[in-house]
PDB file of N, CA and C in Angstrom:
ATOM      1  N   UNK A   1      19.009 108.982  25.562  1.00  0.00           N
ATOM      2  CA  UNK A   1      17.862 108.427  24.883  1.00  0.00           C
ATOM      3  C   UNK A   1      18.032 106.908  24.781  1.00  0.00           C
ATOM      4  N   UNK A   2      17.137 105.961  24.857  1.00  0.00           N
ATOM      5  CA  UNK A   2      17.359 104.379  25.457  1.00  0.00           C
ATOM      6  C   UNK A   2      16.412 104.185  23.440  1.00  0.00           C
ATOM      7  N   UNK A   3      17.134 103.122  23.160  1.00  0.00           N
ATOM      8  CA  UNK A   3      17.131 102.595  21.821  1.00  0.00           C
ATOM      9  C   UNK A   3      16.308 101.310  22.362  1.00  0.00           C
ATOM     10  N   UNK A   4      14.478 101.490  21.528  1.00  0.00           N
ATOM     11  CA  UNK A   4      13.781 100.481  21.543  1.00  0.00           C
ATOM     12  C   UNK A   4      14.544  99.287  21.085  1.00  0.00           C
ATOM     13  N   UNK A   5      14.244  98.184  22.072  1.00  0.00           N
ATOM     14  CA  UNK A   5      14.913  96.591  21.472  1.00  0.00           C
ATOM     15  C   UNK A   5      14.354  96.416  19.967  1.00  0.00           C
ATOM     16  N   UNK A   6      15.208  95.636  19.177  1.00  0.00           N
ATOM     17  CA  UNK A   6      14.272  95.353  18.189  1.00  0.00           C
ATOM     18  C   UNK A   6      13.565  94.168  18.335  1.00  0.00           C
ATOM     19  N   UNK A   7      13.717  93.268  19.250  1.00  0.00           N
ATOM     20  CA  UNK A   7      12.766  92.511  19.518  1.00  0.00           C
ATOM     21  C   UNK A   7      12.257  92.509  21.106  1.00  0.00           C
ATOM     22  N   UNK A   8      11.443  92.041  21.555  1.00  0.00           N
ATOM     23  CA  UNK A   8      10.899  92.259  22.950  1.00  0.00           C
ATOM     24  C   UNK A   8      10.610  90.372  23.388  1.00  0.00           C
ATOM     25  N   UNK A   9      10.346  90.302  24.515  1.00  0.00           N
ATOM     26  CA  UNK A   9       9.822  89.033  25.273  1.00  0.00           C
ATOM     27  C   UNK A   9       8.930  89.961  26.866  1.00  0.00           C
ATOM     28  N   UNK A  10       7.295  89.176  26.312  1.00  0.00           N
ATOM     29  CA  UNK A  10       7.096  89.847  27.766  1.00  0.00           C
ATOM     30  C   UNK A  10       7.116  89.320  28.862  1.00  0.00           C
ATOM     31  N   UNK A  11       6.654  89.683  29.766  1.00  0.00           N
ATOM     32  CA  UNK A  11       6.587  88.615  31.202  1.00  0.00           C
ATOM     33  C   UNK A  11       5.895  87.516  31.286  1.00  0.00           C
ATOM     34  N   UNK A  12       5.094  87.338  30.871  1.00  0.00           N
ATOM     35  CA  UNK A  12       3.775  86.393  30.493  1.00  0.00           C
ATOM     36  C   UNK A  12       4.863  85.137  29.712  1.00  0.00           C
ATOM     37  N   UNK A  13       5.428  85.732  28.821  1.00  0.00           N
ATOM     38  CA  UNK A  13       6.199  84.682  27.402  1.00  0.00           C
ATOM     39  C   UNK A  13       7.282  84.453  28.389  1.00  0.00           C
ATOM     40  N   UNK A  14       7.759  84.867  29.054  1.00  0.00           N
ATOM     41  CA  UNK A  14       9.360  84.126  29.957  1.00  0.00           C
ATOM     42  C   UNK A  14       8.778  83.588  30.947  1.00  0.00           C
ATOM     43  N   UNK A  15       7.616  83.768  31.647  1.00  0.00           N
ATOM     44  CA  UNK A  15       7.413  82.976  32.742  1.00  0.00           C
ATOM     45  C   UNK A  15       7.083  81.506  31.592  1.00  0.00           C
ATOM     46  N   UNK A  16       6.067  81.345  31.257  1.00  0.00           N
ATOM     47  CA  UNK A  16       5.761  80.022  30.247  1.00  0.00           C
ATOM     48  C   UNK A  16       6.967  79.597  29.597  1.00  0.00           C
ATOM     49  N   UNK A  17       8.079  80.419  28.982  1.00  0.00           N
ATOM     50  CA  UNK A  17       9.573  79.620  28.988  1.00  0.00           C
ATOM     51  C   UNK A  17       9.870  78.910  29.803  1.00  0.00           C
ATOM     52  N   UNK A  18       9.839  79.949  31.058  1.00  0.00           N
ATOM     53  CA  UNK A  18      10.893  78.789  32.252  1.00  0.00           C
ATOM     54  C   UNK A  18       9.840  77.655  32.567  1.00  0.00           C
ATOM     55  N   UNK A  19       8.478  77.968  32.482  1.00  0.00           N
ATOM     56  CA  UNK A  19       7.625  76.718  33.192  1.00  0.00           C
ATOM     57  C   UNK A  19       7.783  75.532  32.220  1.00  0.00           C
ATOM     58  N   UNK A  20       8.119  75.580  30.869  1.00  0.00           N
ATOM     59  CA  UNK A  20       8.444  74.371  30.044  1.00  0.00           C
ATOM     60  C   UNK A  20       9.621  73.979  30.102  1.00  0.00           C
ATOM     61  N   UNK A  21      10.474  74.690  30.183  1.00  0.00           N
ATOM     62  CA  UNK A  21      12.521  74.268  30.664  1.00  0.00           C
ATOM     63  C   UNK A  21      12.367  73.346  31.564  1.00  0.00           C
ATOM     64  N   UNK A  22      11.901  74.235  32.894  1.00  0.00           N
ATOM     65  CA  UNK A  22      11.652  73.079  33.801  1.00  0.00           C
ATOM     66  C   UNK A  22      10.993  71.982  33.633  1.00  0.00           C
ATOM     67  N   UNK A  23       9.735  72.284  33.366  1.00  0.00           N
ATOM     68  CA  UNK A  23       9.162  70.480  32.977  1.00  0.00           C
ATOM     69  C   UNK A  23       9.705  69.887  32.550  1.00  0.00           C
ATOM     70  N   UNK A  24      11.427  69.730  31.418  1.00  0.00           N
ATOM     71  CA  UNK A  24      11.816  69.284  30.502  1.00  0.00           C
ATOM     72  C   UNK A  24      12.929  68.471  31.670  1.00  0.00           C
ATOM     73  N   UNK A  25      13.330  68.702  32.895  1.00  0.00           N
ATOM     74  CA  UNK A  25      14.062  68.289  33.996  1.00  0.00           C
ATOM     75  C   UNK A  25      15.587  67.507  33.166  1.00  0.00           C
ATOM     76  N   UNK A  26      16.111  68.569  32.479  1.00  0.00           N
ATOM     77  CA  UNK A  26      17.065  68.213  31.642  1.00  0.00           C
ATOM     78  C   UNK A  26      18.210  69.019  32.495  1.00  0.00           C
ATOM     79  N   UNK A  27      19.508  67.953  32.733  1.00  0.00           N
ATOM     80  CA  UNK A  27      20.844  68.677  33.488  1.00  0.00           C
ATOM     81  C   UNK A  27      21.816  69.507  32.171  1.00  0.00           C
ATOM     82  N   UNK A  28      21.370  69.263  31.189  1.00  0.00           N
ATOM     83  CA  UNK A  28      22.156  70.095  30.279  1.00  0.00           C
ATOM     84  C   UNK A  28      22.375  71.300  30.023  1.00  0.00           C
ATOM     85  N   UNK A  29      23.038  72.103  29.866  1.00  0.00           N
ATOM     86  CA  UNK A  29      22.568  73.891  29.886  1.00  0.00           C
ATOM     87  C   UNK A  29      20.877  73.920  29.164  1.00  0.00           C
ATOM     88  N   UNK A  30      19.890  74.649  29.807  1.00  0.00           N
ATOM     89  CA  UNK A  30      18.552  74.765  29.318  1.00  0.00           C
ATOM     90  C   UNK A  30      18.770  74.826  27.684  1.00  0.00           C
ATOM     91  N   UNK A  31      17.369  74.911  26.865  1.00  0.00           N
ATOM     92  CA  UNK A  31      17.856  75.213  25.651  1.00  0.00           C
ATOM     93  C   UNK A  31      17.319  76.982  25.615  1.00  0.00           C
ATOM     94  N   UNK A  32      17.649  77.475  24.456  1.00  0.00           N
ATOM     95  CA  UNK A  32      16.630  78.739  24.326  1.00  0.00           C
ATOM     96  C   UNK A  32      15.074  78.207  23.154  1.00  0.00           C
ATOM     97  N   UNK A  33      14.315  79.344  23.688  1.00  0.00           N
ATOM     98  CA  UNK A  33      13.602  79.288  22.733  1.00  0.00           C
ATOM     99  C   UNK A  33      13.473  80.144  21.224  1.00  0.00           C
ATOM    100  N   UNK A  34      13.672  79.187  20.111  1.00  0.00           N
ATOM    101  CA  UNK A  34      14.376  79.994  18.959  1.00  0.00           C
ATOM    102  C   UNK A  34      12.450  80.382  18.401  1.00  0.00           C
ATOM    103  N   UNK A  35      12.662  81.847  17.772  1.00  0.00           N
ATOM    104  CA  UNK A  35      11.372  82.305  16.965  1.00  0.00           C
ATOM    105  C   UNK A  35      11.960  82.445  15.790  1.00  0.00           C
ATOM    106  N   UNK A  36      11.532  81.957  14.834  1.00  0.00           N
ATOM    107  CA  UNK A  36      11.882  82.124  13.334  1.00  0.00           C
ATOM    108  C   UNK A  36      10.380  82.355  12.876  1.00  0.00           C
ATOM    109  N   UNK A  37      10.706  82.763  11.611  1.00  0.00           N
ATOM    110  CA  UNK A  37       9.856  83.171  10.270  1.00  0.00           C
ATOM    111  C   UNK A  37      10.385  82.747   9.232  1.00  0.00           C
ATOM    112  N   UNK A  38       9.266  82.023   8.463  1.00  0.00           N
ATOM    113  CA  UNK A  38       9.477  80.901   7.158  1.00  0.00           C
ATOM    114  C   UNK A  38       8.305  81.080   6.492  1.00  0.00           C
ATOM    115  N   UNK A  39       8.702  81.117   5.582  1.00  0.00           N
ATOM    116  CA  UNK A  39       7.646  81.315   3.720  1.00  0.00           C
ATOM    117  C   UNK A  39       6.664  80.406   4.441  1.00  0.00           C
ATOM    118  N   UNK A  40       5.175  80.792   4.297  1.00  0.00           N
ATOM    119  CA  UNK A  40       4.390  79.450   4.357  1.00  0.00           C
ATOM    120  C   UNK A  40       3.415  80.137   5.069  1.00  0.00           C
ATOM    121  N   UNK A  41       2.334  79.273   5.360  1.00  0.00           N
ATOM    122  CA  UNK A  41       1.312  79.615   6.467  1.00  0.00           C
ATOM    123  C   UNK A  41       0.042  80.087   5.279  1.00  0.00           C
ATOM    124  N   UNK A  42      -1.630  80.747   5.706  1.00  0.00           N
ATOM    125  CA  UNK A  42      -2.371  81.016   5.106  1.00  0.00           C
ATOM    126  C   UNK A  42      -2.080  82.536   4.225  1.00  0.00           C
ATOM    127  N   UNK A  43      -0.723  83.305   4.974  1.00  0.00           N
ATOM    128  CA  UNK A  43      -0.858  84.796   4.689  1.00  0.00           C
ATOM    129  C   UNK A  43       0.487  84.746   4.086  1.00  0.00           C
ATOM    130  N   UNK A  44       1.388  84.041   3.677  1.00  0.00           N
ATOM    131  CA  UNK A  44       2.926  83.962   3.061  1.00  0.00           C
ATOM    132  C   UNK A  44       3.734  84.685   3.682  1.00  0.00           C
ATOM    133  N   UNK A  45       3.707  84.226   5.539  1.00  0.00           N
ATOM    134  CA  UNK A  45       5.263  84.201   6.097  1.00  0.00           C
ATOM    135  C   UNK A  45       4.362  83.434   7.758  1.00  0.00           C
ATOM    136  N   UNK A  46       4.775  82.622   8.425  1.00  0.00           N
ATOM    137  CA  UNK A  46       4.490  82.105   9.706  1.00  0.00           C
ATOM    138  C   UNK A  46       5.600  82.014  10.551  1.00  0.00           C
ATOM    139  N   UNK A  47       5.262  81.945  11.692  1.00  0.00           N
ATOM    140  CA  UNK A  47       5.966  82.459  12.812  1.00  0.00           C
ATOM    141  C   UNK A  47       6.543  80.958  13.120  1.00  0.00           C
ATOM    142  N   UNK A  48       7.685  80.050  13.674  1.00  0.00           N
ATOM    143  CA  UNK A  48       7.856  79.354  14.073  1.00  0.00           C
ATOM    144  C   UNK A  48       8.342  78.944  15.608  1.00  0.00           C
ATOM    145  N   UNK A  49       8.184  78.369  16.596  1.00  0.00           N
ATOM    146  CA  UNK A  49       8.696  78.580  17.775  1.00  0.00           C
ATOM    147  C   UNK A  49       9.269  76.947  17.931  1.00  0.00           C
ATOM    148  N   UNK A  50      10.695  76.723  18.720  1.00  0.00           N
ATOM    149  CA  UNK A  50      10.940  75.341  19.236  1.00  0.00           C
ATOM    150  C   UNK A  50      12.079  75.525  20.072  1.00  0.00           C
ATOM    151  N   UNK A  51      12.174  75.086  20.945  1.00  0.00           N
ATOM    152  CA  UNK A  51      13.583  74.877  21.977  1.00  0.00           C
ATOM    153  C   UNK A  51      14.223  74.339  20.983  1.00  0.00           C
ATOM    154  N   UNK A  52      15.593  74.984  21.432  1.00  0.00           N
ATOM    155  CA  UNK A  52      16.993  74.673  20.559  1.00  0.00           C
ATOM    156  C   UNK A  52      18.222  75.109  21.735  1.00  0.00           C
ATOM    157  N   UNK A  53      18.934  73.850  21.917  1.00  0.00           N
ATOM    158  CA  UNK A  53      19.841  74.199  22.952  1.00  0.00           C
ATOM    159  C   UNK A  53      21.115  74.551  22.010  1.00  0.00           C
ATOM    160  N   UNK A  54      21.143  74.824  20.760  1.00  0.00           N
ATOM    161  CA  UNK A  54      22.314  75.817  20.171  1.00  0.00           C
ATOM    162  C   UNK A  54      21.943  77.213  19.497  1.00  0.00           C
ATOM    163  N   UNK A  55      23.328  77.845  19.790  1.00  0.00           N
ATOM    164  CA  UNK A  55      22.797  79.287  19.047  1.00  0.00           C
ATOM    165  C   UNK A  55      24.236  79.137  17.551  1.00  0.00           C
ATOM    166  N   UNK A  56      23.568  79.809  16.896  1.00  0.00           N
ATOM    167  CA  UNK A  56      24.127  80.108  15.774  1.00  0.00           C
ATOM    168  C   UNK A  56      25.012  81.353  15.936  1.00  0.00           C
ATOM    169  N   UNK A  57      26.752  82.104  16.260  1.00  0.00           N
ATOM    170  CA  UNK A  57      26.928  83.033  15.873  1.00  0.00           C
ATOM    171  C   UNK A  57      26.507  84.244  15.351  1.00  0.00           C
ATOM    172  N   UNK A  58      25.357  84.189  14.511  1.00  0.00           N
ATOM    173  CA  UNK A  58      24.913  85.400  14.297  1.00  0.00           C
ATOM    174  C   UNK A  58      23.720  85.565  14.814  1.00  0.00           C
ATOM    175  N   UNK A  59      23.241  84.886  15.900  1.00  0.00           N
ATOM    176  CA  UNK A  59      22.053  84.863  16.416  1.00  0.00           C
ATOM    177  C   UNK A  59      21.587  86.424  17.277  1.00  0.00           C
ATOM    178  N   UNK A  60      20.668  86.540  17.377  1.00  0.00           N
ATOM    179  CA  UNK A  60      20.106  87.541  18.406  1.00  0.00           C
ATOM    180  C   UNK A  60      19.637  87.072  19.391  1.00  0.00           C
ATOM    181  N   UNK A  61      20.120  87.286  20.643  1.00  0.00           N
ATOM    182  CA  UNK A  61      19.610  86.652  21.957  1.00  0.00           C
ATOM    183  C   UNK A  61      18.965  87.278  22.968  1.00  0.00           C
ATOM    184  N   UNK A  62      17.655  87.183  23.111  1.00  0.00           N
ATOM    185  CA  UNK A  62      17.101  88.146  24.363  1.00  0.00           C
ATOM    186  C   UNK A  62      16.792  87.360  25.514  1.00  0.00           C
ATOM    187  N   UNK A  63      17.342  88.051  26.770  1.00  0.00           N
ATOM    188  CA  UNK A  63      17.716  87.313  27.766  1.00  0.00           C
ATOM    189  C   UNK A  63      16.472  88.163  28.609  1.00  0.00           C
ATOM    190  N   UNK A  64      15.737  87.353  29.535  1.00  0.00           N
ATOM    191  CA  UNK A  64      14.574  87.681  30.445  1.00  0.00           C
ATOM    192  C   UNK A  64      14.558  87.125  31.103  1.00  0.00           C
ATOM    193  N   UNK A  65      14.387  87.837  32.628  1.00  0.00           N
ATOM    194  CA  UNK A  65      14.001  86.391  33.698  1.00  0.00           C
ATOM    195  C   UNK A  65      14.715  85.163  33.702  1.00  0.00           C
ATOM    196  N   UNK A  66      15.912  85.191  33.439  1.00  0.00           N
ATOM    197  CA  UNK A  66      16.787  83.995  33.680  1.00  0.00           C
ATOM    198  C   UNK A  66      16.389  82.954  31.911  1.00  0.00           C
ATOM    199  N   UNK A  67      15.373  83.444  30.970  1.00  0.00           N
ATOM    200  CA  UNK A  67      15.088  82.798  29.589  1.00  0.00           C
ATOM    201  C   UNK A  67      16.045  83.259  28.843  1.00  0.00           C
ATOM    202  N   UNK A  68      15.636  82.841  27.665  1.00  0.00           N
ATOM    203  CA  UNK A  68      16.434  83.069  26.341  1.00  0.00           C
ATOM    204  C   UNK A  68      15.863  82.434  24.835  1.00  0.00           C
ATOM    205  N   UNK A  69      15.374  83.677  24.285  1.00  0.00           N
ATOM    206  CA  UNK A  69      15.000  83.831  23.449  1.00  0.00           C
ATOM    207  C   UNK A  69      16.212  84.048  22.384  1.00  0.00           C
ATOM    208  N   UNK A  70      16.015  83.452  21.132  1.00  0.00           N
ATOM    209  CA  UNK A  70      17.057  83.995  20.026  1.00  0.00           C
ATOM    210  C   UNK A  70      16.336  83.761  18.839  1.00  0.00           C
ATOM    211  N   UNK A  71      16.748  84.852  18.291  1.00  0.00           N
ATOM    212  CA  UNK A  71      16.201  84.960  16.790  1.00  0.00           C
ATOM    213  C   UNK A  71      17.573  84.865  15.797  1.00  0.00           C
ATOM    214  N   UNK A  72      17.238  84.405  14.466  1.00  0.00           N
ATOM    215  CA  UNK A  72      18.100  84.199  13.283  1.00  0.00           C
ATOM    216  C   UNK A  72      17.999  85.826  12.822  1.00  0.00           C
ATOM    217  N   UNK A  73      19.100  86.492  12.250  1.00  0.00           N
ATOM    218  CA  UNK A  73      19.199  87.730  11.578  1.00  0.00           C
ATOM    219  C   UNK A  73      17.904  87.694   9.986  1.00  0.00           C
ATOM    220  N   UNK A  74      17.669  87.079   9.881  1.00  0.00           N
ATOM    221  CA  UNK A  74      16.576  87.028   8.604  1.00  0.00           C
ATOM    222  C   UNK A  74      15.459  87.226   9.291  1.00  0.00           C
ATOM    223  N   UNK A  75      14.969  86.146   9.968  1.00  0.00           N
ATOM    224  CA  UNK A  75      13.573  86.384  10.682  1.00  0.00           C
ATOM    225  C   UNK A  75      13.707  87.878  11.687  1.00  0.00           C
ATOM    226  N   UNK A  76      14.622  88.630  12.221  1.00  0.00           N
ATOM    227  CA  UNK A  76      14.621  89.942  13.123  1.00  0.00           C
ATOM    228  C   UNK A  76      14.426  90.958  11.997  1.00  0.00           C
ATOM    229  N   UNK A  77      14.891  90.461  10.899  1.00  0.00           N
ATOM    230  CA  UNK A  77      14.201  91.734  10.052  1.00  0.00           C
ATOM    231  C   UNK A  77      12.745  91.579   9.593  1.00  0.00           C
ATOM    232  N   UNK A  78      12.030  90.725   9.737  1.00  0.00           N
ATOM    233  CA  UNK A  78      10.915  90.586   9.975  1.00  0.00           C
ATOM    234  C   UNK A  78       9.909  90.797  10.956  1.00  0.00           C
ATOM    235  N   UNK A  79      10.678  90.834  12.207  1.00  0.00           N
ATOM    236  CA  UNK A  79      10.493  90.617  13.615  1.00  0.00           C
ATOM    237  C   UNK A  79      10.358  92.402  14.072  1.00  0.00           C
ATOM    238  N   UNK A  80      10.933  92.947  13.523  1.00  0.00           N
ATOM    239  CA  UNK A  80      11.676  94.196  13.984  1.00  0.00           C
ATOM    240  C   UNK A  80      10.664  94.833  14.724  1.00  0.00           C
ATOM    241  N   UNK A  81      10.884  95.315  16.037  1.00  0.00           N
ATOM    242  CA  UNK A  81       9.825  96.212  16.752  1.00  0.00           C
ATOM    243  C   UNK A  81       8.633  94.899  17.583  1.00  0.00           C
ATOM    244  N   UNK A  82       8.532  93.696  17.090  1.00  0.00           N
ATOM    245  CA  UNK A  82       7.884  92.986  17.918  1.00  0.00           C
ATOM    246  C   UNK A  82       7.902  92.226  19.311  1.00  0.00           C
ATOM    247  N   UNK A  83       6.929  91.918  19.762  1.00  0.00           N
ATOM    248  CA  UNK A  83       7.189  91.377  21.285  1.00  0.00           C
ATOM    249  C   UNK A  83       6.146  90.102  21.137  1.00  0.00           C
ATOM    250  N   UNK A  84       7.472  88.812  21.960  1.00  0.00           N
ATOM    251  CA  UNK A  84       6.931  87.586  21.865  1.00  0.00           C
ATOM    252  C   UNK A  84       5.660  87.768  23.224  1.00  0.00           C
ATOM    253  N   UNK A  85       4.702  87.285  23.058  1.00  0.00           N
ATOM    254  CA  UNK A  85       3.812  87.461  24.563  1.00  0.00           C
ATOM    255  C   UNK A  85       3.317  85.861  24.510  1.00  0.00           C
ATOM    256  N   UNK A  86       2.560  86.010  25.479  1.00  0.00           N
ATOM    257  CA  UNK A  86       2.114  84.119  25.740  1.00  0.00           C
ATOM    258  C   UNK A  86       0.807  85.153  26.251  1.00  0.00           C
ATOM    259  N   UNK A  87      -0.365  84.340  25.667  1.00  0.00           N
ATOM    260  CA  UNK A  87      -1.778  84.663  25.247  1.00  0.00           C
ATOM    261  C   UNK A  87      -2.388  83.525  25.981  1.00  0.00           C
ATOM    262  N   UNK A  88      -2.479  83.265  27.133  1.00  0.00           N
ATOM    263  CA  UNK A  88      -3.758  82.080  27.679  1.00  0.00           C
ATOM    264  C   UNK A  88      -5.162  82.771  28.324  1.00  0.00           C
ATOM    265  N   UNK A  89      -5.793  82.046  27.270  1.00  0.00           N
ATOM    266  CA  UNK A  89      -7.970  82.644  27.178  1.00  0.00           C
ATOM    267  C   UNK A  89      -8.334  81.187  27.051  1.00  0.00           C
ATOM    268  N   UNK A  90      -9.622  81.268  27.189  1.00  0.00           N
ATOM    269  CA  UNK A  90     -10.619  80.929  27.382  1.00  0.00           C
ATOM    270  C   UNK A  90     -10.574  79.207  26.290  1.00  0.00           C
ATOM    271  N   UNK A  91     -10.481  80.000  24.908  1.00  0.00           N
ATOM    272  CA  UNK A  91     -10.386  79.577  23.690  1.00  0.00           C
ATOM    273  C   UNK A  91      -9.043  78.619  23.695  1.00  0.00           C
ATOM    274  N   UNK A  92      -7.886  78.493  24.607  1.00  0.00           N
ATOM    275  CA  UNK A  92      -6.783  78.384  24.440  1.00  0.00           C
ATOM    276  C   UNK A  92      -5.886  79.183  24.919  1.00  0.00           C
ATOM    277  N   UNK A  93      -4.382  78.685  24.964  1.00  0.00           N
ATOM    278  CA  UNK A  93      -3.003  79.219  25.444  1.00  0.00           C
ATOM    279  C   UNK A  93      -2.179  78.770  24.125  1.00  0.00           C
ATOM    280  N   UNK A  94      -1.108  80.055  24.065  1.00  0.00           N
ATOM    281  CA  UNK A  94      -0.369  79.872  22.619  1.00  0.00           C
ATOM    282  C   UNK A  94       0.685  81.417  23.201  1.00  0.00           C
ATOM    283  N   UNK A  95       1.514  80.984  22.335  1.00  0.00           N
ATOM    284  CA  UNK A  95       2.237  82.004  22.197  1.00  0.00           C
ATOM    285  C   UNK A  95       2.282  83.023  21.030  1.00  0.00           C
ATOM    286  N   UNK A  96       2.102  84.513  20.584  1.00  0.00           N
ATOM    287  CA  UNK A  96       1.625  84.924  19.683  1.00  0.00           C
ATOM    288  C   UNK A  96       2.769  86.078  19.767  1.00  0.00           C
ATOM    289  N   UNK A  97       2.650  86.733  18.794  1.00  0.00           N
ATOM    290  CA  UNK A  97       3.764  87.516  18.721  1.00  0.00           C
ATOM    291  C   UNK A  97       3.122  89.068  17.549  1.00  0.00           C
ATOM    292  N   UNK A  98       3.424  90.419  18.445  1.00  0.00           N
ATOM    293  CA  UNK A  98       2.523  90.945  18.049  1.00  0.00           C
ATOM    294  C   UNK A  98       3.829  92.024  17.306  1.00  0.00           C
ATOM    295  N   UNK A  99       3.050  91.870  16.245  1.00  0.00           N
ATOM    296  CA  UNK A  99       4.156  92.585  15.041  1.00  0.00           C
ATOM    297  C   UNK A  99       3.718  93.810  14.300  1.00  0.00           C
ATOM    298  N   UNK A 100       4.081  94.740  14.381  1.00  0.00           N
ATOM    299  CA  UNK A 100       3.811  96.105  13.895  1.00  0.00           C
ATOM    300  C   UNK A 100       4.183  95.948  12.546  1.00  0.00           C
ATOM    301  N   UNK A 101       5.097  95.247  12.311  1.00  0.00           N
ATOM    302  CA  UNK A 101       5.248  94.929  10.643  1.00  0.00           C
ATOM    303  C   UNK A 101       3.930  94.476  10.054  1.00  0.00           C
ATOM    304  N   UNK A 102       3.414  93.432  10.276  1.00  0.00           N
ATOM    305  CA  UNK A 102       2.256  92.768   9.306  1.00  0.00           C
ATOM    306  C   UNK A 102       1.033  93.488   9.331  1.00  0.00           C
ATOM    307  N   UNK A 103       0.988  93.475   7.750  1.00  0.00           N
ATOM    308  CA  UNK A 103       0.037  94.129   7.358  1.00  0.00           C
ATOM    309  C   UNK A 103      -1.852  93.248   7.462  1.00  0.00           C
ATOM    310  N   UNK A 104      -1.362  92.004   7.733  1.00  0.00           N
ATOM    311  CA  UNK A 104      -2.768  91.562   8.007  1.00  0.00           C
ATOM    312  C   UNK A 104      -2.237  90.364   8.498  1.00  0.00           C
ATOM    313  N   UNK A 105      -3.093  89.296   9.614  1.00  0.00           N
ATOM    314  CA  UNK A 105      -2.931  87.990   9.961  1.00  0.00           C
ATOM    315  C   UNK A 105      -3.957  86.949  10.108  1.00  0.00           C
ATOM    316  N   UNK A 106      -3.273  85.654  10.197  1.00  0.00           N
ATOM    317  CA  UNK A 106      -4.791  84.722  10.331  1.00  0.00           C
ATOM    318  C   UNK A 106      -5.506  84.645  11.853  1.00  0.00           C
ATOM    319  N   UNK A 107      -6.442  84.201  11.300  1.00  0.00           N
ATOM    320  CA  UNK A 107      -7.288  83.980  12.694  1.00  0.00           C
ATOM    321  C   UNK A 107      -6.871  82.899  14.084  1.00  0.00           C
ATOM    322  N   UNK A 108      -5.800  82.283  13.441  1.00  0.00           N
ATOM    323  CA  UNK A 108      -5.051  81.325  14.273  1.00  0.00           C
ATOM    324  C   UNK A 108      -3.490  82.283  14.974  1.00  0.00           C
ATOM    325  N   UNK A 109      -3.232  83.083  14.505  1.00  0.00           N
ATOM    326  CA  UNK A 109      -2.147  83.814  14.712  1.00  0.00           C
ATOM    327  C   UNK A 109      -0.380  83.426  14.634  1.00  0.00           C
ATOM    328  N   UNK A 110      -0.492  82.297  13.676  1.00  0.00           N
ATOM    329  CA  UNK A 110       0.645  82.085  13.614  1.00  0.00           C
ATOM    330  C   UNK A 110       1.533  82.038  11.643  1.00  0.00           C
ATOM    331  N   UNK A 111       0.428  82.865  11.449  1.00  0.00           N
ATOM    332  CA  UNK A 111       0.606  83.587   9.739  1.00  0.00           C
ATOM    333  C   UNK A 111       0.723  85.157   9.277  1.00  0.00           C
ATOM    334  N   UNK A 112       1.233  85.262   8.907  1.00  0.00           N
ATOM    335  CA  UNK A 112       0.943  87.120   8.896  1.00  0.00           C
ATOM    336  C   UNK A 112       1.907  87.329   7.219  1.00  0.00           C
ATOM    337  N   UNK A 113       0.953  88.769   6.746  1.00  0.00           N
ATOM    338  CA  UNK A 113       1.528  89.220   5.797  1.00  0.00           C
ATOM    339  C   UNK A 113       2.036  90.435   5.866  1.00  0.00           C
ATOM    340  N   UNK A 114       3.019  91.005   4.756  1.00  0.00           N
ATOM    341  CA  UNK A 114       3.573  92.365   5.044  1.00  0.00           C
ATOM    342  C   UNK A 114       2.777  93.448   3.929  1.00  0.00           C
ATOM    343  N   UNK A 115       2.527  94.428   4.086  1.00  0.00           N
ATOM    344  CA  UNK A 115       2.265  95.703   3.570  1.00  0.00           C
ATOM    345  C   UNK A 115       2.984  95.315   1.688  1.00  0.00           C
ATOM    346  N   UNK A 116       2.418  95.020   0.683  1.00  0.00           N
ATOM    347  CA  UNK A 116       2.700  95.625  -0.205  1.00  0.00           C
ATOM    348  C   UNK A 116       3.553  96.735  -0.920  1.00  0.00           C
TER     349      UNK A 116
END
């Protein structure tokens, strides 16, 4: 029996990784892209995304397509069961992250609340 990841990255979200690494034409080891969750936003918790070329020891690292994603152990318990995707429409391109945890989110998608 194969144990769902607790976090996911889809194809869509690692190709748009590597296409920004590269643009960044940096000889240093690439960075990863870190997803955190922090108090704040319209719904009281938002999603955060930024290249970070260090990992923290207790980090969670999901490796795709030659990317690297890592999450902090606080934000994966938040995270749990979700998958980072990269969303480009009409309206815009963003990266959104679709979470079976939150119980409701904003219309911008980078706020979400939990179940009561």
């Amino acid at each position: 029996m194969t144990q769902q990841p607790r976090f996911s990255v889809s194809d869509a979200a690692a190709r748009r990784i590597a296409e920004i690494i590269a643009a960044r034409k940096e000889d240093s080891t690439p960075p990863a892209l870190r997803v955190a969750v922090s108090a704040g936003g319209c719904n009281g918790f938002q999603y955060e995304f930024r290249l970070d070329p260090e990992t923290a020891p207790d980090d969670i690292t999901i490796e795709k397509n030659g990317i690297r994603v890592v999450v902090d152990p606080g934000s994966l318990d938040l995270l749990e069961g979700s998958e980072l995707d990269y969303i480009d429409k009409l309206m815009g391109a963003h990266f959104a992250v679709k979470n079976p945890n939150a119980a409701s989110s904003c219309g911008c998608g980078t706020s979400f609340s939990l179940a009561g």
